[in-house]
N, C-alpha and C. Protein backbone atom coordinates (compact mmCIF):
# COMPACT_ATOMS: atom_id res chain seq x y z
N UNK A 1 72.69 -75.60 -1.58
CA UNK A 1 72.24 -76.87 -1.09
C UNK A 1 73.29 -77.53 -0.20
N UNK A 2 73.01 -78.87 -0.37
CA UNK A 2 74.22 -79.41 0.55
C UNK A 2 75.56 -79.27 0.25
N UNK A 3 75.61 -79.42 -1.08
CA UNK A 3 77.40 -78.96 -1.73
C UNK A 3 77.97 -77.52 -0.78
N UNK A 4 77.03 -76.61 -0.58
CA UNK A 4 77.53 -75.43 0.18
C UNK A 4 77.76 -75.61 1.71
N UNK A 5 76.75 -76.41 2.39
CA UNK A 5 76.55 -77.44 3.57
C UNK A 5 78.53 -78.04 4.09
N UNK A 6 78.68 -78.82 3.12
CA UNK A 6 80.10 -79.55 3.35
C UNK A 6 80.95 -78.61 3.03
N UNK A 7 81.31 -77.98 2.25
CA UNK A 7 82.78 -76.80 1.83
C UNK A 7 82.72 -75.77 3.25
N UNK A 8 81.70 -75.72 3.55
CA UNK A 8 80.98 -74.58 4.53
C UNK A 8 82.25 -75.92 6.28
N UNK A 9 82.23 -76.41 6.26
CA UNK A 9 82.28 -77.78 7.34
C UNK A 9 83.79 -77.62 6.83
N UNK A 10 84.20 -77.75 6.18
CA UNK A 10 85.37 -78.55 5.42
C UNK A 10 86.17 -76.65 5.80
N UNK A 11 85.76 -75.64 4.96
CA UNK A 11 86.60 -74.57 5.37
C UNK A 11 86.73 -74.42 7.57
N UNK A 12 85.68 -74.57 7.81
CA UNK A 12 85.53 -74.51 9.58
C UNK A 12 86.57 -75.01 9.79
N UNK A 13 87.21 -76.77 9.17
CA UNK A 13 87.81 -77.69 9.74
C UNK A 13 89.61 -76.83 9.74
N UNK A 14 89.53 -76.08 8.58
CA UNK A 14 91.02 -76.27 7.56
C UNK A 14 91.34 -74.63 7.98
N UNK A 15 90.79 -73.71 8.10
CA UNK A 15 91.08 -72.58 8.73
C UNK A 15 91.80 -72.42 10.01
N UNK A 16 91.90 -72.94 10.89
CA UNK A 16 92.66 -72.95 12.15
C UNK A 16 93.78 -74.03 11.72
N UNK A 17 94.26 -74.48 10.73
CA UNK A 17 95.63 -74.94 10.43
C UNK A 17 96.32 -74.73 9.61
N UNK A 18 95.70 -73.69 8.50
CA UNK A 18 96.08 -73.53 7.18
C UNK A 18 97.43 -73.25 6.55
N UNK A 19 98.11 -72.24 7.83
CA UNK A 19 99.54 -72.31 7.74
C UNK A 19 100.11 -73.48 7.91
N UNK A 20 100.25 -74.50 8.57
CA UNK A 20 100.50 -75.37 8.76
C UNK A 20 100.42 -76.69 7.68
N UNK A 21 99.23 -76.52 7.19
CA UNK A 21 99.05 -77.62 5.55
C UNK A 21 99.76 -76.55 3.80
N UNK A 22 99.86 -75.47 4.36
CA UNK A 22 100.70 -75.01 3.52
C UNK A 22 102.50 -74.55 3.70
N UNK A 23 103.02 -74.81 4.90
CA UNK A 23 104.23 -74.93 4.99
C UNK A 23 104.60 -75.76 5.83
N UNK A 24 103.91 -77.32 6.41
CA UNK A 24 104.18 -78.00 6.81
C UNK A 24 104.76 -79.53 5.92
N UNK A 25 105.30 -80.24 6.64
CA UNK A 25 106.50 -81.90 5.49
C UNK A 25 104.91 -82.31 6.01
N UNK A 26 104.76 -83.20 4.93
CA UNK A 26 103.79 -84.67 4.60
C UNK A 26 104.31 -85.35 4.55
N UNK A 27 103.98 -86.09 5.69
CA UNK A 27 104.54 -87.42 5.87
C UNK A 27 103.79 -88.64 6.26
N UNK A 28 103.54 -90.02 5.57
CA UNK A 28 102.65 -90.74 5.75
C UNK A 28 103.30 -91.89 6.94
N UNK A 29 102.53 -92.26 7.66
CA UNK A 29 102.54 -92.70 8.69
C UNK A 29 102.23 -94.45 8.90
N UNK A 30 102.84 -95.65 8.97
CA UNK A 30 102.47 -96.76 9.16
C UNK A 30 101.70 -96.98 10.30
N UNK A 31 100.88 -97.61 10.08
CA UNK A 31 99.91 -98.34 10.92
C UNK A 31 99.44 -99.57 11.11
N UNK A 32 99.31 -100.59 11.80
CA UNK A 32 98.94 -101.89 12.01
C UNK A 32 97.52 -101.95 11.65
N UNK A 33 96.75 -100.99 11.73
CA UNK A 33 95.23 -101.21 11.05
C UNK A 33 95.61 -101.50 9.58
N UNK A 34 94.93 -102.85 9.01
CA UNK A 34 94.37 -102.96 7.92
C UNK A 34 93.90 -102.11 6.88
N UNK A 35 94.26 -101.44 5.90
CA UNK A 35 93.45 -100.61 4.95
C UNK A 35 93.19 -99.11 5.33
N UNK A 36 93.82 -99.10 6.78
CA UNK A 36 94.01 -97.42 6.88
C UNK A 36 95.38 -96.82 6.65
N UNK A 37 94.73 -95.48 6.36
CA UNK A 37 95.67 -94.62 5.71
C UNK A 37 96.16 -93.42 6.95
N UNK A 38 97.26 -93.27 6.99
CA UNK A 38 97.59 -91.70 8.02
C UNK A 38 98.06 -91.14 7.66
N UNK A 39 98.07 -89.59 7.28
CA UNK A 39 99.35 -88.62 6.99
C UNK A 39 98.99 -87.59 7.98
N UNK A 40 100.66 -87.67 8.26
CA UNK A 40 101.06 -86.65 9.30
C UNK A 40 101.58 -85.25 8.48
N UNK A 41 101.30 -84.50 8.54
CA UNK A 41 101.31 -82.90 8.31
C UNK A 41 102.40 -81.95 9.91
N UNK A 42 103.52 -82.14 9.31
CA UNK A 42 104.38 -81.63 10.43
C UNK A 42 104.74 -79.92 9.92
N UNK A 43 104.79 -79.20 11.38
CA UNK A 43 105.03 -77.79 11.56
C UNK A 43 105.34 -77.84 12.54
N UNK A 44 106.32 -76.44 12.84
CA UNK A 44 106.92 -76.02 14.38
C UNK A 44 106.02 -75.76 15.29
N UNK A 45 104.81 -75.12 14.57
CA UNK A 45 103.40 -74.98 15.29
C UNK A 45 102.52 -76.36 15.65
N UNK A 46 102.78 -77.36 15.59
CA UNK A 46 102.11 -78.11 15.75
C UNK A 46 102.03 -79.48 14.61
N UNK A 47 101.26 -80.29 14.82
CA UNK A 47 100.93 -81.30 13.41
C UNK A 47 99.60 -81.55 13.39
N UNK A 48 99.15 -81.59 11.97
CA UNK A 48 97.62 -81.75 11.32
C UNK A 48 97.84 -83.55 10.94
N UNK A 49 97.23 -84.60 11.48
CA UNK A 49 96.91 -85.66 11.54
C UNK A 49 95.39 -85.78 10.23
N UNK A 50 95.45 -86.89 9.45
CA UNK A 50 94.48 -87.07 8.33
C UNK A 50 94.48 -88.71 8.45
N UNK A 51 93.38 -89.09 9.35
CA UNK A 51 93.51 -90.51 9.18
C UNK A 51 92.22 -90.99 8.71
N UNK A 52 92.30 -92.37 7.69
CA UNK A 52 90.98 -92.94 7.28
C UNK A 52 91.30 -94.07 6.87
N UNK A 53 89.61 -94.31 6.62
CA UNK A 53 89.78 -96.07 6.48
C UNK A 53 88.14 -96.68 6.06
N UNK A 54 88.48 -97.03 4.66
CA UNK A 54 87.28 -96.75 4.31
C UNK A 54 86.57 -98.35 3.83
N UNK A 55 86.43 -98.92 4.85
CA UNK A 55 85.29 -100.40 4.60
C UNK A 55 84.40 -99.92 5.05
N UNK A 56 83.23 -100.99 5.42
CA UNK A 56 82.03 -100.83 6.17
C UNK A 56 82.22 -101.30 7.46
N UNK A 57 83.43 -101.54 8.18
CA UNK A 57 83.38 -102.06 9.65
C UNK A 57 83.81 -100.87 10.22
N UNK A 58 83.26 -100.84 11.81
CA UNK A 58 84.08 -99.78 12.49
C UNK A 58 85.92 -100.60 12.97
N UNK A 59 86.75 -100.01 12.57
CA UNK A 59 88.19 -99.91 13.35
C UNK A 59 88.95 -98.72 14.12
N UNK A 60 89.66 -99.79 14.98
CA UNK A 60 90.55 -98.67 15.79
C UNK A 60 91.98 -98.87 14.71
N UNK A 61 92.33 -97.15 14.95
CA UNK A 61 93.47 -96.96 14.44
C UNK A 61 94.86 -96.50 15.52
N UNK A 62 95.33 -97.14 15.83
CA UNK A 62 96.75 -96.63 16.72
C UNK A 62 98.00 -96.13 15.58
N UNK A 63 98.26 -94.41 16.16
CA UNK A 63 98.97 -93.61 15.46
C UNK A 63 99.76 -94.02 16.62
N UNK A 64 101.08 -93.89 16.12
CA UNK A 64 102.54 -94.43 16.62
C UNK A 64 103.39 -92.71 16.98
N UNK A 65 103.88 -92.47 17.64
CA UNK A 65 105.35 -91.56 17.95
C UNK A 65 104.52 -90.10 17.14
N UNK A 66 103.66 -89.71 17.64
CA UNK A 66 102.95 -88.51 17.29
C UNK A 66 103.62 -87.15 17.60
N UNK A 67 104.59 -87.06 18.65
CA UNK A 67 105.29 -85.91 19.20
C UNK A 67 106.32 -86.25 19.59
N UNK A 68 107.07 -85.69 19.93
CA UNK A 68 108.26 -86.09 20.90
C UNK A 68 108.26 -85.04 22.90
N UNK A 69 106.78 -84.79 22.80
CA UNK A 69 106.73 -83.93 23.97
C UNK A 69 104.99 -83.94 24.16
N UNK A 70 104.78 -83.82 25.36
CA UNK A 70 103.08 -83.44 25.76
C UNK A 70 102.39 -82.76 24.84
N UNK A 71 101.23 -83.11 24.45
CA UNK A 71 100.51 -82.42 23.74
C UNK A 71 99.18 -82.82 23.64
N UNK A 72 98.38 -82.12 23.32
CA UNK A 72 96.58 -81.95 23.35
C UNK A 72 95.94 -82.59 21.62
N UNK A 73 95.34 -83.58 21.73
CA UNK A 73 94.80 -84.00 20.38
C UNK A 73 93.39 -83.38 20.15
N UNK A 74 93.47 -82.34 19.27
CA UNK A 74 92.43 -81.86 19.03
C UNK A 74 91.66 -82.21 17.83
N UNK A 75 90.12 -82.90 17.64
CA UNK A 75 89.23 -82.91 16.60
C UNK A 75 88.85 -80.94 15.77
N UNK A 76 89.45 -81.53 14.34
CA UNK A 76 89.16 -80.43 13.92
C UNK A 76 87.57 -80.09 13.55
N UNK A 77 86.80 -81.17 13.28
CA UNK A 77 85.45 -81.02 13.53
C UNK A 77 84.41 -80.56 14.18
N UNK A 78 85.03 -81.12 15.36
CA UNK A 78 84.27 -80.47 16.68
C UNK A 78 84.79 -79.45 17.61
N UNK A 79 86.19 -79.32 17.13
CA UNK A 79 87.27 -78.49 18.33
C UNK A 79 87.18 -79.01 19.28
N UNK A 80 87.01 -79.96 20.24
CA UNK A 80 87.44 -80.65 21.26
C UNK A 80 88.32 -81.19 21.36
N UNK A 81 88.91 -81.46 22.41
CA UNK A 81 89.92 -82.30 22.94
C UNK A 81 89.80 -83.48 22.89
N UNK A 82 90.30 -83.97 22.08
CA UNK A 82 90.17 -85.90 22.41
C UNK A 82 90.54 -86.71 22.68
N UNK A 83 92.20 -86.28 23.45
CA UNK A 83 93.02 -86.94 23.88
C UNK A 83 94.16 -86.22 24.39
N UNK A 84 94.82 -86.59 25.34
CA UNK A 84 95.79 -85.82 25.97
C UNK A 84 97.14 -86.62 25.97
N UNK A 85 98.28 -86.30 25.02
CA UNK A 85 99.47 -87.36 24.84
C UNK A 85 100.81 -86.88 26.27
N UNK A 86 100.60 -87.49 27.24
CA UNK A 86 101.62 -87.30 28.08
C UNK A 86 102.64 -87.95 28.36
N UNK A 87 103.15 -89.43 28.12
CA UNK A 87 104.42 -89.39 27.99
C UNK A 87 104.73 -90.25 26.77
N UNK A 88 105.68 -90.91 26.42
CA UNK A 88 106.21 -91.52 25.37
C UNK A 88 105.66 -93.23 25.25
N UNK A 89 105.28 -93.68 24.10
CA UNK A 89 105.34 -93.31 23.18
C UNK A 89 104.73 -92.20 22.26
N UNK A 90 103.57 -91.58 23.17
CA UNK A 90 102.75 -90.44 22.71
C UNK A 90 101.54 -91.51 21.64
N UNK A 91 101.33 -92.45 21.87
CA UNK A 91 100.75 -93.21 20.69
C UNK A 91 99.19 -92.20 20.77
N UNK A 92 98.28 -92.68 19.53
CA UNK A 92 96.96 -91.93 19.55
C UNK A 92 95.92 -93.00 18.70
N UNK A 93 94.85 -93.51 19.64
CA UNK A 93 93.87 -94.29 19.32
C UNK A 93 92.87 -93.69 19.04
N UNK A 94 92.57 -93.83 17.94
CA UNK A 94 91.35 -93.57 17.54
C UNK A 94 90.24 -94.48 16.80
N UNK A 95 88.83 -94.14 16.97
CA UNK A 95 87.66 -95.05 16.07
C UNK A 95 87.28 -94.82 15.02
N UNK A 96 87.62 -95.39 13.99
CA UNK A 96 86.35 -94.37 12.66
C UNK A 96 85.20 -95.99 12.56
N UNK A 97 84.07 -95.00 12.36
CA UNK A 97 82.93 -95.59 12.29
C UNK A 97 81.84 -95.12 11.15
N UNK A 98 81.37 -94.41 11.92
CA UNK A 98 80.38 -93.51 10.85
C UNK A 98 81.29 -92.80 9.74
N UNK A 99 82.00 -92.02 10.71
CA UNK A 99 82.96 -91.26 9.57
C UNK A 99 84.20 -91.99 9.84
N UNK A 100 84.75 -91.87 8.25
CA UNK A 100 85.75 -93.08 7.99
C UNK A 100 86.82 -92.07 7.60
N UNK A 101 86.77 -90.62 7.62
CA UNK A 101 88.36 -89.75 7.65
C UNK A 101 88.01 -88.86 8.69
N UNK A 102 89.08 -88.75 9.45
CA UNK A 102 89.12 -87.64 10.30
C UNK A 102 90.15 -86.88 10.28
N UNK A 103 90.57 -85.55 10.31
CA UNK A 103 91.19 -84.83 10.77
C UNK A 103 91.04 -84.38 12.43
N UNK A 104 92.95 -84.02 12.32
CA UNK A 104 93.37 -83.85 13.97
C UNK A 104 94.41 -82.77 13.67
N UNK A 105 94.44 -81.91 15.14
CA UNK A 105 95.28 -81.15 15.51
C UNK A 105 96.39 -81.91 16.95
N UNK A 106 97.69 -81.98 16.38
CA UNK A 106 98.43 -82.49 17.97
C UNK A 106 99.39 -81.10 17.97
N UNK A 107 99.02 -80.81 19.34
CA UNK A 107 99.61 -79.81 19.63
C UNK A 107 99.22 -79.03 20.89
N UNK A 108 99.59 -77.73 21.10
CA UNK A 108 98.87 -76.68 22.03
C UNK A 108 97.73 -76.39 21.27
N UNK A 109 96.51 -76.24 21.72
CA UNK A 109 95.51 -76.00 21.12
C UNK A 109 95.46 -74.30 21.27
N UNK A 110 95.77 -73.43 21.84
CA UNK A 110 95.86 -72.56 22.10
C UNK A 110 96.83 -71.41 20.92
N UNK A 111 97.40 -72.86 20.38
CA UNK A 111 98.44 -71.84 18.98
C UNK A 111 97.44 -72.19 17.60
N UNK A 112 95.73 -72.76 17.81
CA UNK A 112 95.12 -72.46 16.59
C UNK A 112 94.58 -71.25 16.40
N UNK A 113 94.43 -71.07 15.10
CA UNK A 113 94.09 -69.88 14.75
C UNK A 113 92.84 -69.67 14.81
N UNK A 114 92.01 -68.66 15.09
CA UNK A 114 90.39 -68.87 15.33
C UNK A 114 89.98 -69.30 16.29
N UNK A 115 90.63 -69.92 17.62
CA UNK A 115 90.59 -70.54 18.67
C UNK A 115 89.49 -69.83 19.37
C-alpha cells in the first residue's frame, strides 16, 4: 500500500548520498526562520542539507555559508537543480509549503551516485 509508496520515495531520495549520511559530521545549522530546523550533513563529496518547519504557514528559510566554493543545489526528490551558489555568502533560500522537510544535495551534482 502506501507504506511501500513512501520507503519506495524515501530510498530514491537517500541512495545517491548514502556515503555521505554515513561518513559525513552533522551539523545543525542556525536560522532566522522561526521554528525551522537545518542540519547540515558535511562530506568531501559534497553536503546533504535536511531542512523543515512544521506549522501550517508557508515560510522561507535562508541557509547561511553553505560552501566555501561554487556549487549546484540539488532537490533530492526531484533531482533537479534548484539553485546555483556562485559567490559568497553562498546563502540558500528556500520555501516549504506543502511539504514542510526537504532534503538537498550542495555540491557537483555529477559526484551523485545513480546520477
Amino acid at each position: 500500500g502506501m507504506g511501500i509508496k513512501y520507503l519506495s520515495e524515501a530510498v530514491n531520495m537517500i541512495a545517491p548520498v548514502e556515503d555521505l549520511l554515513v561518513e559525513g559530521i552533522v551539523e545543525p545549522i542556525q536560522v532566522a526562520t522561526a521554528g525551522a530546523r537545518v542540519v547540515r550533513i558535511a562530506h568531501s563529496r559534497g553536503t546533504i542539507l535536511f531542512v523543515s518547519e512544521y506549522s501550517f504557514d508557508k515560510v522561507e528559510v535562508i541557509v547561511p555559508n553553505l560552501t566555501k566554493a561554487k556549487a549546484q543545489v540539488v532537490d533530492l526528490d526531484t533531482r533537479t537543480v534548484v539553485a546555483t551558489l556562485e559567490a559568497p555568502p553562498y546563502d540558500f533560500k528556500i520555501t516549504l509549503d506543502t511539504d514542510r522537510a526537504r532534503l538537498f544535495y550542495v555540491g557537483d551534482p555529477a559526484k551523485l551516485k545513480n546520477n
